[in-house]
Protein backbone atom coordinates (compact mmCIF):
# COMPACT_ATOMS: atom_id res chain seq x y z
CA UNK A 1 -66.05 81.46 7.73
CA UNK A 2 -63.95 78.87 6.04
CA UNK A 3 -64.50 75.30 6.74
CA UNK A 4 -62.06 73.54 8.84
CA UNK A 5 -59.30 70.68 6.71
CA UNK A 6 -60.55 67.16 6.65
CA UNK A 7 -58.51 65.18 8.80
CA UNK A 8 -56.31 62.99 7.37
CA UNK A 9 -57.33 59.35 6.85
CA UNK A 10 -56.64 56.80 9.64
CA UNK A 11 -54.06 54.09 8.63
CA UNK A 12 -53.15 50.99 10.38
CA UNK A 13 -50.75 51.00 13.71
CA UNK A 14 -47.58 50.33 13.01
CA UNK A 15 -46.01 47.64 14.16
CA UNK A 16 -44.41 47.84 17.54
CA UNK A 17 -40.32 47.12 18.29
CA UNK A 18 -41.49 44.30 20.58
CA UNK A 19 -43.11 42.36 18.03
CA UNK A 20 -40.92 42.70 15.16
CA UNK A 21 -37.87 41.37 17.53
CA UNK A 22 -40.14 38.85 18.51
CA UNK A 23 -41.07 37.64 14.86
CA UNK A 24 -37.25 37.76 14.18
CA UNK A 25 -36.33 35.40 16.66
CA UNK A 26 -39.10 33.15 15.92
CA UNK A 27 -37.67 32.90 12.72
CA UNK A 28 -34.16 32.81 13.60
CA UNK A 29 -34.69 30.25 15.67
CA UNK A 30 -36.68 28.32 13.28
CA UNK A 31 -33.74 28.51 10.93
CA UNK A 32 -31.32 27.54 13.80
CA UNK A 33 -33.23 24.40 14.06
CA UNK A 34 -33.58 23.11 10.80
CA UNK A 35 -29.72 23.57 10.51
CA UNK A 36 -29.16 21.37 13.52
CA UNK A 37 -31.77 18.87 12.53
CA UNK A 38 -29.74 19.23 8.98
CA UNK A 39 -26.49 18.63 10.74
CA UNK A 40 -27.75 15.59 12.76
CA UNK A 41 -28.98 14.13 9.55
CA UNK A 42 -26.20 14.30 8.00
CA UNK A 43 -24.22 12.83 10.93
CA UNK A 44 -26.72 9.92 10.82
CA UNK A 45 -25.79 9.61 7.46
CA UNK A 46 -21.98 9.62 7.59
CA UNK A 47 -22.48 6.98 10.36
CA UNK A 48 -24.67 4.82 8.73
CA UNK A 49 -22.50 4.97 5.43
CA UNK A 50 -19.60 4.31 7.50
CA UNK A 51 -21.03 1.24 8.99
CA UNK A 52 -22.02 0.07 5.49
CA UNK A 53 -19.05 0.45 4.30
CA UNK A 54 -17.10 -1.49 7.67
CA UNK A 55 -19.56 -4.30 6.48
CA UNK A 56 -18.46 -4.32 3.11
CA UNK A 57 -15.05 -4.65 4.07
CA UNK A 58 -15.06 -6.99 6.08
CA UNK A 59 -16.93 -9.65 3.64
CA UNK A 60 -14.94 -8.38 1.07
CA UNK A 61 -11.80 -9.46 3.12
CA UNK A 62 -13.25 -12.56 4.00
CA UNK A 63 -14.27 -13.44 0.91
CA UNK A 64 -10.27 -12.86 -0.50
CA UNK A 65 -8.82 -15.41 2.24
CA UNK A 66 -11.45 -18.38 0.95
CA UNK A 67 -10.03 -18.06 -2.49
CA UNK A 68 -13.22 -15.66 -4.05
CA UNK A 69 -11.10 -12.84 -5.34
CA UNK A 70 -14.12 -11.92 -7.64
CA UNK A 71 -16.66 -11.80 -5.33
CA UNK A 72 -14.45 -10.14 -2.93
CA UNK A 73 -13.93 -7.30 -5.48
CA UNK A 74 -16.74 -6.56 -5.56
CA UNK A 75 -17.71 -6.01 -2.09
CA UNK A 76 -14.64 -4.21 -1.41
CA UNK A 77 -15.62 -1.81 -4.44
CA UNK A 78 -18.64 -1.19 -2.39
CA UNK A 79 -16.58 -0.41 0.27
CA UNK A 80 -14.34 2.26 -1.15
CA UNK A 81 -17.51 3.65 -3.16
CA UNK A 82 -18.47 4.27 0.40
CA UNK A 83 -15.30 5.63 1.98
CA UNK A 84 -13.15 6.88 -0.67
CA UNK A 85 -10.65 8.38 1.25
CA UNK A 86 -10.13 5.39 3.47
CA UNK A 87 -6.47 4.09 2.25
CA UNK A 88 -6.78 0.58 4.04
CA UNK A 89 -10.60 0.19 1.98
CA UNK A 90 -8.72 0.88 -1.80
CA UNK A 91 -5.61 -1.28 -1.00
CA UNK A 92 -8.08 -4.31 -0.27
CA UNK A 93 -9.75 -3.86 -2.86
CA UNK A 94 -6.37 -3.66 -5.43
CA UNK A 95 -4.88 -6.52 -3.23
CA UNK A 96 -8.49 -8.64 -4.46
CA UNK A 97 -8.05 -7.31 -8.24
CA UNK A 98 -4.31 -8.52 -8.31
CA UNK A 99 -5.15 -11.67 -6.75
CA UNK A 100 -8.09 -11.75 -9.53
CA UNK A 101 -5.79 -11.00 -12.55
CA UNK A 102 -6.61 -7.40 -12.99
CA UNK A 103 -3.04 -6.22 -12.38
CA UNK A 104 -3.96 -2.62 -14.47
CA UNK A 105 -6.75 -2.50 -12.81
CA UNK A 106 -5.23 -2.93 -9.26
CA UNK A 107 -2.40 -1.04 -10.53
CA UNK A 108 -4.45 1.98 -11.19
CA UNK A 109 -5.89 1.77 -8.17
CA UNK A 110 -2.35 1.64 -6.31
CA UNK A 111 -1.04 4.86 -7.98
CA UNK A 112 -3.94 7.00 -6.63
CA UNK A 113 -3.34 5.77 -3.50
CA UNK A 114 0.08 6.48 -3.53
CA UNK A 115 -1.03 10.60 -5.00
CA UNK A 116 -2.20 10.58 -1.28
CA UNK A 117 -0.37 7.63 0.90
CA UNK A 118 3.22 8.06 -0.89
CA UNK A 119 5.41 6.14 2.19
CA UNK A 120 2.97 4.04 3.50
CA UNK A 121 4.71 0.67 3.49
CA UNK A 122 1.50 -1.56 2.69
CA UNK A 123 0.45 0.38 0.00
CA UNK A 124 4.23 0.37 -1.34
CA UNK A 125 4.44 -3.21 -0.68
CA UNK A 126 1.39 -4.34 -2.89
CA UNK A 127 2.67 -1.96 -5.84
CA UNK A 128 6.21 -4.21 -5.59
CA UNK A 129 4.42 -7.62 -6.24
CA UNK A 130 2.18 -6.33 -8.80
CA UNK A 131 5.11 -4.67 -10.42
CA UNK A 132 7.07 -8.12 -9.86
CA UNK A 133 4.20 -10.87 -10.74
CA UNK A 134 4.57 -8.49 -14.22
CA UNK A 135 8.04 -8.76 -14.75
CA UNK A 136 8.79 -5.07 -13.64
CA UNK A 137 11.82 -6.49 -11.56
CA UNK A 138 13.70 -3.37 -11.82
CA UNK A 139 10.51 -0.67 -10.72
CA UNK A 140 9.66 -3.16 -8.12
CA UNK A 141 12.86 -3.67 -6.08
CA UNK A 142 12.42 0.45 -6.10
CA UNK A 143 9.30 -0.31 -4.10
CA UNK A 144 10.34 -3.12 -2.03
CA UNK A 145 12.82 -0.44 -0.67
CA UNK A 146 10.10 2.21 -0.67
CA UNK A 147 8.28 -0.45 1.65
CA UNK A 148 11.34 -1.51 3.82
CA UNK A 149 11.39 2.23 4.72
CA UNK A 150 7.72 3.35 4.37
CA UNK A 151 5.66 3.75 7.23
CA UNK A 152 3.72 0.97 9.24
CA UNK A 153 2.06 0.73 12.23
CA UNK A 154 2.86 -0.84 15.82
CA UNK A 155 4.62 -4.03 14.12
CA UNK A 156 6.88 -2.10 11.84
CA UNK A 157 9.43 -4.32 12.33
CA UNK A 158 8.16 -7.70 11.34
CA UNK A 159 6.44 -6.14 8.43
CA UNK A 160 10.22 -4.58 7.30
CA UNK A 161 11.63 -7.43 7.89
CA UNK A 162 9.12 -9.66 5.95
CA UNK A 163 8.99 -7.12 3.13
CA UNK A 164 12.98 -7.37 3.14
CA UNK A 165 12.58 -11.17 2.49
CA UNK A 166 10.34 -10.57 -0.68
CA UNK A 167 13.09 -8.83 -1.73
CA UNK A 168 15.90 -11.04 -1.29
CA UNK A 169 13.43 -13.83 -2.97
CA UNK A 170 13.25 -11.85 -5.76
CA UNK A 171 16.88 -11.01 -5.79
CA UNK A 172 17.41 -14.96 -5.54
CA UNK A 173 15.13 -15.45 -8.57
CA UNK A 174 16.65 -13.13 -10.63
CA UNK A 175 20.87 -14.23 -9.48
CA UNK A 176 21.53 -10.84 -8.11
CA UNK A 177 23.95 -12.01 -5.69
CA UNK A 178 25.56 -8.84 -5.11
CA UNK A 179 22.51 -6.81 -4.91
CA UNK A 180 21.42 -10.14 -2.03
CA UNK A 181 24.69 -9.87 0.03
CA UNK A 182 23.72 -5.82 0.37
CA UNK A 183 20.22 -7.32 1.45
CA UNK A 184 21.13 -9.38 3.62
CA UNK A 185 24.04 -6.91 6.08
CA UNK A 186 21.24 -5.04 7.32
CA UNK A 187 19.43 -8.43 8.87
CA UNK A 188 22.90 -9.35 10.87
CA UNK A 189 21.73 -6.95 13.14
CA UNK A 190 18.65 -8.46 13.87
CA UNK A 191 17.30 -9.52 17.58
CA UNK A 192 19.29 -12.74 18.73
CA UNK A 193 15.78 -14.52 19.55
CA UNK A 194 14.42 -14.38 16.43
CA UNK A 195 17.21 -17.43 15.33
CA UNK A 196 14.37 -18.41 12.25
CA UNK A 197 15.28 -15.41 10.62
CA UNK A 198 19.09 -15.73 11.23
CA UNK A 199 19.12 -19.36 9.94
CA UNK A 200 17.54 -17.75 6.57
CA UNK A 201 19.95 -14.82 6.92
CA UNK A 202 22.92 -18.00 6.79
CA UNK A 203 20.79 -19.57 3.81
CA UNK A 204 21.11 -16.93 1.73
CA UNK A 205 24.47 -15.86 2.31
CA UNK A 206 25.54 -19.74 1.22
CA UNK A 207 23.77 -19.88 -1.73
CA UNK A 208 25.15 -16.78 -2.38
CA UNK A 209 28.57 -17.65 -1.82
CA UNK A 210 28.07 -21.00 -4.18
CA UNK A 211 27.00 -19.23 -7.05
CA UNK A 212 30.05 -17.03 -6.94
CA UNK A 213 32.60 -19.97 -6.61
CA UNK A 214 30.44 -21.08 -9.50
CA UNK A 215 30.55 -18.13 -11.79
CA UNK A 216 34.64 -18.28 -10.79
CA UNK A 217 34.78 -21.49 -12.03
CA UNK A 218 32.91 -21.22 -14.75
CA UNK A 219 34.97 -18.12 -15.77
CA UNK A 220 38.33 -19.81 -15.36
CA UNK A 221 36.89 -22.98 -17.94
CA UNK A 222 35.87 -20.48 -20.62
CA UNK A 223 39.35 -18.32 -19.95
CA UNK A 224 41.23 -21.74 -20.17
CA UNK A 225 39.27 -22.92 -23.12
CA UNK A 226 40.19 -19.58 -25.49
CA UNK A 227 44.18 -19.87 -24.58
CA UNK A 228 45.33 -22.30 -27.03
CA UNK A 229 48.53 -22.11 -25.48
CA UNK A 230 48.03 -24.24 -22.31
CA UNK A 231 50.47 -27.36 -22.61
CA UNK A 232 48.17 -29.26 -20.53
CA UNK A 233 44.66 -28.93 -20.55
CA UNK A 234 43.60 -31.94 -18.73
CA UNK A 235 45.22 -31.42 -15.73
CA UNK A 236 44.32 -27.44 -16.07
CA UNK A 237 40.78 -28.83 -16.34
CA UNK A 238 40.81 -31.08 -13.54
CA UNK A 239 42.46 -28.56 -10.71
CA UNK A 240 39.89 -26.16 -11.69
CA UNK A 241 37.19 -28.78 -10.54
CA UNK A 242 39.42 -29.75 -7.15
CA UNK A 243 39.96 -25.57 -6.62
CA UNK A 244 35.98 -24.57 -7.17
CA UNK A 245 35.22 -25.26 -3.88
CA UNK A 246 37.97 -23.03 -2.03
CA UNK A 247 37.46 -20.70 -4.52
């Protein structure tokens, strides 16, 4: 009689379908967790960094109106450092680098704001008096216009307005009385209670109108002085002077 197979060995139970779900949620939800505790850390973060930065700003801009450029710089750097994408933090902070005498400085600054801000009008604005205050009168009157026409915020119109004024200055500087005239049509049309800005609007257009009689004038003396041929040059001489100021 042959003897009867060992049985085989006894292993461990397996694990039931209850349990393993269970462990797997544990551990999902373990997972879930640290990503929300992740996500509200980071929150905290971007908060805290955005307060720091608000901070910085402010001083910064504070520190610009009493007269410390420098200083202002620098906290304004701080600023931007925090909030780099924050267009109002990096135009501060060229404003305080202009006002400082860093003009390449701000300057670089400006142009990678303008990669993502193109038509904003402060932004525009800035880049025409660094341009000008460097004797880049051609490339800034480009972005006076670019600022006349850019985009602003609720008081658009006073900001147009006043960057339209730097503009005619700078037109007035430089004795670019027609390009002034074309400056000044657009402002004819201007509210009638704002009668400061009309009186300037009549300013302009007089000293305007002066330095052209005077460039007549002027051109009539050096036309009477080549032509030899005038019988009397006194009396030429002397009704140019009485005509100059119909003229």
């Amino acid at each position: 009689m042959t003897d009867a197979a060992p049985a085989p060995p006894v292993g461990r139970p397996l694990a039931s379908t209850g349990v393993f779900l269970g462990t797997f949620a544990a551990i999902l939800g373990l997972i879930v967790a640290l990503l929300v505790l992740d996500l509200a850390l980071a929150r905290i973060d971007r908060e805290e960094r955005r307060r720091q930065a608000a901070n910085a700003f402010v001083e910064g801009r504070a520190l610009l109106a009493a007269g410390r450029p420098g200083d202002a710089a620098d906290r304004l750097a701080t600023a931007t450092t925090l909030e780099r994408d924050n267009v109002g933090y990096g135009l501060a902070l060229a404003q305080a680098l202009l006002a400082n005498g860093k003009a390449a400085d701000a300057e670089e600054i400006l142009n990678r704001l303008l990669d993502r801000a193109r038509n904003d009008g402060a932004v525009n604005l800035t880049m025409a008096r660094l341009l000008a205050s460097t004797a880049r009168t051609s490339d800034a009157k480009a972005f006076y216009h670019r600022a006349i026409y850019g985009r602003w915020g609720s008081d658009s119109i006073a900001r147009r307005t006043a960057a339209r004024f730097e503009l005619i200055d700078l037109l007035a500087r430089e004795q670019a009385h027609e390009e002034l005239l074309a400056e000044l049509l657009p402002l004819q049309s201007a509210p009638a209670d704002i009668a400061t800005l009309l009186a300037r609007v009549k300013e302009y257009e007089r000293l305007t109108v002066r330095a052209s009689l005077a460039q007549s004038a002027d051109a009539a003396r050096e036309a009477l002085a080549r032509n030899p041929l005038v019988p009397d040059r006194d009396t030429a001489e002397r009704l140019i002077d009485d005509l100059s100021p119909l003229w």
